[in-house]
PDB file of N, CA and C in Angstrom:
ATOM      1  N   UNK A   1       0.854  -1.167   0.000  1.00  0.00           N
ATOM      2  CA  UNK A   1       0.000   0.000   0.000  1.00  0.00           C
ATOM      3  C   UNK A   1       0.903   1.235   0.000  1.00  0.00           C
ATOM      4  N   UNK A   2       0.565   1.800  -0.894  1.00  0.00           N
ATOM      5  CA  UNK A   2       1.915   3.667  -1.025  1.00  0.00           C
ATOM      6  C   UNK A   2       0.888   4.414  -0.231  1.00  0.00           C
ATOM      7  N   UNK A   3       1.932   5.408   0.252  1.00  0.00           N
ATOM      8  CA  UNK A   3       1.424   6.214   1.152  1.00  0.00           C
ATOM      9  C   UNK A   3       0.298   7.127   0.318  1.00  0.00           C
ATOM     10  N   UNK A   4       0.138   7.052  -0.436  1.00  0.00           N
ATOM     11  CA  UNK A   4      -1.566   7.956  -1.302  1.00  0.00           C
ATOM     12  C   UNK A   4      -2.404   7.289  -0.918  1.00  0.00           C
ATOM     13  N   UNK A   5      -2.520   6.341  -0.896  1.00  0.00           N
ATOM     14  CA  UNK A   5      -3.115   5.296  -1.102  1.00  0.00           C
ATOM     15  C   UNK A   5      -4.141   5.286   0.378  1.00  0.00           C
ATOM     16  N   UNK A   6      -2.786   5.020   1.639  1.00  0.00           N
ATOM     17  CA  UNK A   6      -3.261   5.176   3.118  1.00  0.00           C
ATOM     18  C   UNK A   6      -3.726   6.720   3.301  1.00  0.00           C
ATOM     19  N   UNK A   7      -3.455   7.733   2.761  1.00  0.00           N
ATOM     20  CA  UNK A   7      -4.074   8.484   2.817  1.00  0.00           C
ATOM     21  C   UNK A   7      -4.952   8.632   2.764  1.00  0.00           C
ATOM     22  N   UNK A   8      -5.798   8.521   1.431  1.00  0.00           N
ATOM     23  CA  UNK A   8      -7.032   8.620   0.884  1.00  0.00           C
ATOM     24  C   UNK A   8      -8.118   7.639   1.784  1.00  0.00           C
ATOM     25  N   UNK A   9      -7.717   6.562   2.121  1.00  0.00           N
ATOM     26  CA  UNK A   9      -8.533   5.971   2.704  1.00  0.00           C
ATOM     27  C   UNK A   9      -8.783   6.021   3.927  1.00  0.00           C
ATOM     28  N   UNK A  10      -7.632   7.059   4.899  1.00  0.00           N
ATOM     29  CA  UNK A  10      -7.819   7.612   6.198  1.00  0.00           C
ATOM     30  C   UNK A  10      -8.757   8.790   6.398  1.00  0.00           C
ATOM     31  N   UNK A  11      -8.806   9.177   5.079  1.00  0.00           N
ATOM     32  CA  UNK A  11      -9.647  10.553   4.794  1.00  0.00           C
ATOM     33  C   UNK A  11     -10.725   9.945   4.646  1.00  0.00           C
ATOM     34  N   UNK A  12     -11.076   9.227   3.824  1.00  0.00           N
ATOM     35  CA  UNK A  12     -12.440   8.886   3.629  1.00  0.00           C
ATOM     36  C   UNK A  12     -13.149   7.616   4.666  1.00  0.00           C
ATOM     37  N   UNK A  13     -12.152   7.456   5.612  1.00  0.00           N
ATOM     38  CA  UNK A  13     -12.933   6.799   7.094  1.00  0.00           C
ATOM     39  C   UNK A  13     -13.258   7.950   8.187  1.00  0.00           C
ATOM     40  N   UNK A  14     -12.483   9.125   8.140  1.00  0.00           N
ATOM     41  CA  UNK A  14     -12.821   9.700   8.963  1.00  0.00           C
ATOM     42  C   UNK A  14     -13.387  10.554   8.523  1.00  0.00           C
ATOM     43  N   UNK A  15     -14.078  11.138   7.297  1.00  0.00           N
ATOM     44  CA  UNK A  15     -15.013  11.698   6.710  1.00  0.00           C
ATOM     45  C   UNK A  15     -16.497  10.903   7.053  1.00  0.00           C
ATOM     46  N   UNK A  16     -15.994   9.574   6.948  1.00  0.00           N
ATOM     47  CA  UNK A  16     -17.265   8.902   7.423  1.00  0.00           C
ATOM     48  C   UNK A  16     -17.725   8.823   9.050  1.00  0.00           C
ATOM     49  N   UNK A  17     -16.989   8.769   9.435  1.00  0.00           N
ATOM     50  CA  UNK A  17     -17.042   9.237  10.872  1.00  0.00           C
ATOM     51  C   UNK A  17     -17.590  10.355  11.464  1.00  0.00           C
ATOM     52  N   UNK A  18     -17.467  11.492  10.820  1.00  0.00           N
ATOM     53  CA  UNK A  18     -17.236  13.265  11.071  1.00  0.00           C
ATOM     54  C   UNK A  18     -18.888  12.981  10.479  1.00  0.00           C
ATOM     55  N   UNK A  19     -19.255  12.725   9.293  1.00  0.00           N
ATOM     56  CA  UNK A  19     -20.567  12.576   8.958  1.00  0.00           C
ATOM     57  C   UNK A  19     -21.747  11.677   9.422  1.00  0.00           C
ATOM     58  N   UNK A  20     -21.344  10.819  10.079  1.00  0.00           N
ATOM     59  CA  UNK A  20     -22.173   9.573  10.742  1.00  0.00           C
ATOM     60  C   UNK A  20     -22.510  10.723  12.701  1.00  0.00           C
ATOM     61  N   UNK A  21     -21.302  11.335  12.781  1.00  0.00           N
ATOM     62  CA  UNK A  21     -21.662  12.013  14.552  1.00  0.00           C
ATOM     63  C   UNK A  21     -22.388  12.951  14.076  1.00  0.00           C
ATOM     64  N   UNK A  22     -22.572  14.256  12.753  1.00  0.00           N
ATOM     65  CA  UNK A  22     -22.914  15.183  12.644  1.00  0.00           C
ATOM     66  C   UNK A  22     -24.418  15.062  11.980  1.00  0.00           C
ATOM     67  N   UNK A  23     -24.677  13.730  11.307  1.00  0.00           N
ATOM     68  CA  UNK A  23     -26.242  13.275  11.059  1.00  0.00           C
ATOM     69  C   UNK A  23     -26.895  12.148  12.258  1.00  0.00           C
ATOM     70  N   UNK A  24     -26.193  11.555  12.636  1.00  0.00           N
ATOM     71  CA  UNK A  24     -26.807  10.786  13.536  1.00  0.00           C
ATOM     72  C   UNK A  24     -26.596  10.449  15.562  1.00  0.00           C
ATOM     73  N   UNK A  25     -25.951  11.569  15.280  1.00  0.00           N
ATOM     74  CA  UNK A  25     -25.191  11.277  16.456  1.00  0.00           C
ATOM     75  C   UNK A  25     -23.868  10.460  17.074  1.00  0.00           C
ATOM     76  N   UNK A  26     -23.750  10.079  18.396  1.00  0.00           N
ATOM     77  CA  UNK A  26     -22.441   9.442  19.020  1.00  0.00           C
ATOM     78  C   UNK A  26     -23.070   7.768  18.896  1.00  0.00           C
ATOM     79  N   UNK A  27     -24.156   7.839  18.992  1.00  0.00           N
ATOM     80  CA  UNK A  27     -24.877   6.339  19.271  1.00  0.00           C
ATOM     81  C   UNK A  27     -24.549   5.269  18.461  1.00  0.00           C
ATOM     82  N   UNK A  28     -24.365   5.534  17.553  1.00  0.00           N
ATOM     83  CA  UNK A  28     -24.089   4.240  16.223  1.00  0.00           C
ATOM     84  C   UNK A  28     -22.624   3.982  16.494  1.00  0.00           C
ATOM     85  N   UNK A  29     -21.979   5.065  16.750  1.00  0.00           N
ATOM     86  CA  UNK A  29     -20.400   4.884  17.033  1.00  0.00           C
ATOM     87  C   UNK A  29     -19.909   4.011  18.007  1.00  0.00           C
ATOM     88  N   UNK A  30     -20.718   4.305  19.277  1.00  0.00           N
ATOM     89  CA  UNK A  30     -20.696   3.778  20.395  1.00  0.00           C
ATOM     90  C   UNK A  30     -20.868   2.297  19.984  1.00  0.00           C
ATOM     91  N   UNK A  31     -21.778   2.104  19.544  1.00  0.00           N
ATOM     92  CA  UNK A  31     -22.523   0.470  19.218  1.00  0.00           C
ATOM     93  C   UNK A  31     -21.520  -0.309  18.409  1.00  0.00           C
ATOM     94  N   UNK A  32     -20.616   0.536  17.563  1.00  0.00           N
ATOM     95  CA  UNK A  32     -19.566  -0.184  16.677  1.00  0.00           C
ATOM     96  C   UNK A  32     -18.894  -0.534  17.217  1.00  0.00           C
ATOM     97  N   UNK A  33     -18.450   0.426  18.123  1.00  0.00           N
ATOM     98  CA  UNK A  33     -16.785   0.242  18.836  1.00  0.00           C
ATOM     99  C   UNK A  33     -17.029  -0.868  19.269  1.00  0.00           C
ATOM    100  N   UNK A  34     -18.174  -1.025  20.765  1.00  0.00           N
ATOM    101  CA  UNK A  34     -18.406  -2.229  21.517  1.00  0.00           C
ATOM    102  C   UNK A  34     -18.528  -3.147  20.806  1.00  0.00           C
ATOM    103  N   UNK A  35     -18.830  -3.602  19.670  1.00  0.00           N
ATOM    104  CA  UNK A  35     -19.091  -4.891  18.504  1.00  0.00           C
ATOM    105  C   UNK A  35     -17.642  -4.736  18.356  1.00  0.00           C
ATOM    106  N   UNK A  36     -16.808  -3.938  18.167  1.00  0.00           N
ATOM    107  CA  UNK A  36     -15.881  -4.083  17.792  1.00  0.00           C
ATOM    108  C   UNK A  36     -14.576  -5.026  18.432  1.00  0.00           C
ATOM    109  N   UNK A  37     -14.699  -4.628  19.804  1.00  0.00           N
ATOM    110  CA  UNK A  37     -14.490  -4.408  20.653  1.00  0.00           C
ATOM    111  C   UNK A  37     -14.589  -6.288  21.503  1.00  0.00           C
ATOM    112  N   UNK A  38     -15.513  -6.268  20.818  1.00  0.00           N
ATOM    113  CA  UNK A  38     -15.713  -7.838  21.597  1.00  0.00           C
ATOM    114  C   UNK A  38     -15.427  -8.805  20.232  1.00  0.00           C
ATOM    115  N   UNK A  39     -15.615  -8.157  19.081  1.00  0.00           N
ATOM    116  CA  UNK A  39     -14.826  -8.984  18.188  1.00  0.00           C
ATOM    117  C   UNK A  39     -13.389  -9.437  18.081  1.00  0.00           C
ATOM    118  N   UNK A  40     -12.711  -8.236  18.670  1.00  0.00           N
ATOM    119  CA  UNK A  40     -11.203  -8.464  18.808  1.00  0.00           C
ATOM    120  C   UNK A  40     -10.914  -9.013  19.999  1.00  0.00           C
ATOM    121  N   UNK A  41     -11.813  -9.359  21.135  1.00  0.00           N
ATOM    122  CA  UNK A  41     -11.657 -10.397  21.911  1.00  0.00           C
ATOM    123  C   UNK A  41     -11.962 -11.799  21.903  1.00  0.00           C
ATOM    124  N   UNK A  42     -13.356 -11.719  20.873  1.00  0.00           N
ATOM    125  CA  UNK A  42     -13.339 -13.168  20.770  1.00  0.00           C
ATOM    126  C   UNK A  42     -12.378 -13.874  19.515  1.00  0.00           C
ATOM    127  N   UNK A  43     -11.328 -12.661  18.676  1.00  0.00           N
ATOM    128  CA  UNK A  43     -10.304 -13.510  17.841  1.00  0.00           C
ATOM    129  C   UNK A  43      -9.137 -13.949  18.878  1.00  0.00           C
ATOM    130  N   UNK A  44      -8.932 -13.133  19.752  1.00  0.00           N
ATOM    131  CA  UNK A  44      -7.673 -13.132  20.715  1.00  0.00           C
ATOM    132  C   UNK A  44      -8.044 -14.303  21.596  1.00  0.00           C
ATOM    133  N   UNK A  45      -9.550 -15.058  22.047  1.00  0.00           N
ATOM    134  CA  UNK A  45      -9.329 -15.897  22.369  1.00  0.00           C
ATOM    135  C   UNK A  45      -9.239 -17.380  21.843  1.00  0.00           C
ATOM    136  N   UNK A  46      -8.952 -17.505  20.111  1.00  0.00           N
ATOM    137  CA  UNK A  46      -8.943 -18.458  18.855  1.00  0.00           C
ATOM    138  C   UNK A  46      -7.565 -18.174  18.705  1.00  0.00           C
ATOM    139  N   UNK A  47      -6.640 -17.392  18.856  1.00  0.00           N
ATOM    140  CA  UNK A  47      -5.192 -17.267  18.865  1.00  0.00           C
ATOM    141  C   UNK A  47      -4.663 -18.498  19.428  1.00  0.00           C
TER     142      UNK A  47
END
């Protein structure tokens, strides 16, 4: 991956981000992380 590349796609996650708190609020965010959150625990316990 070239660094344009990680760019562009850091921009356009946190564009999605900046637009998901400013139409819908913190709530959906919240709900990801925690899914998230327990996803990377239940891989860490299949390690």
């Amino acid at each position: 991956m070239t660094n344009r590349l990680a760019l562009v796609l850091s921009l356009m996650i946190a564009t999605a981000i900046v637009v998901d708190v400013v139409l819908n609020g913190t709530g959906n965010l919240v709900f990801l992380g925690k899914k998230f959150y327990n996803l990377i625990e239940w891989i860490a316990f299949w390690r």
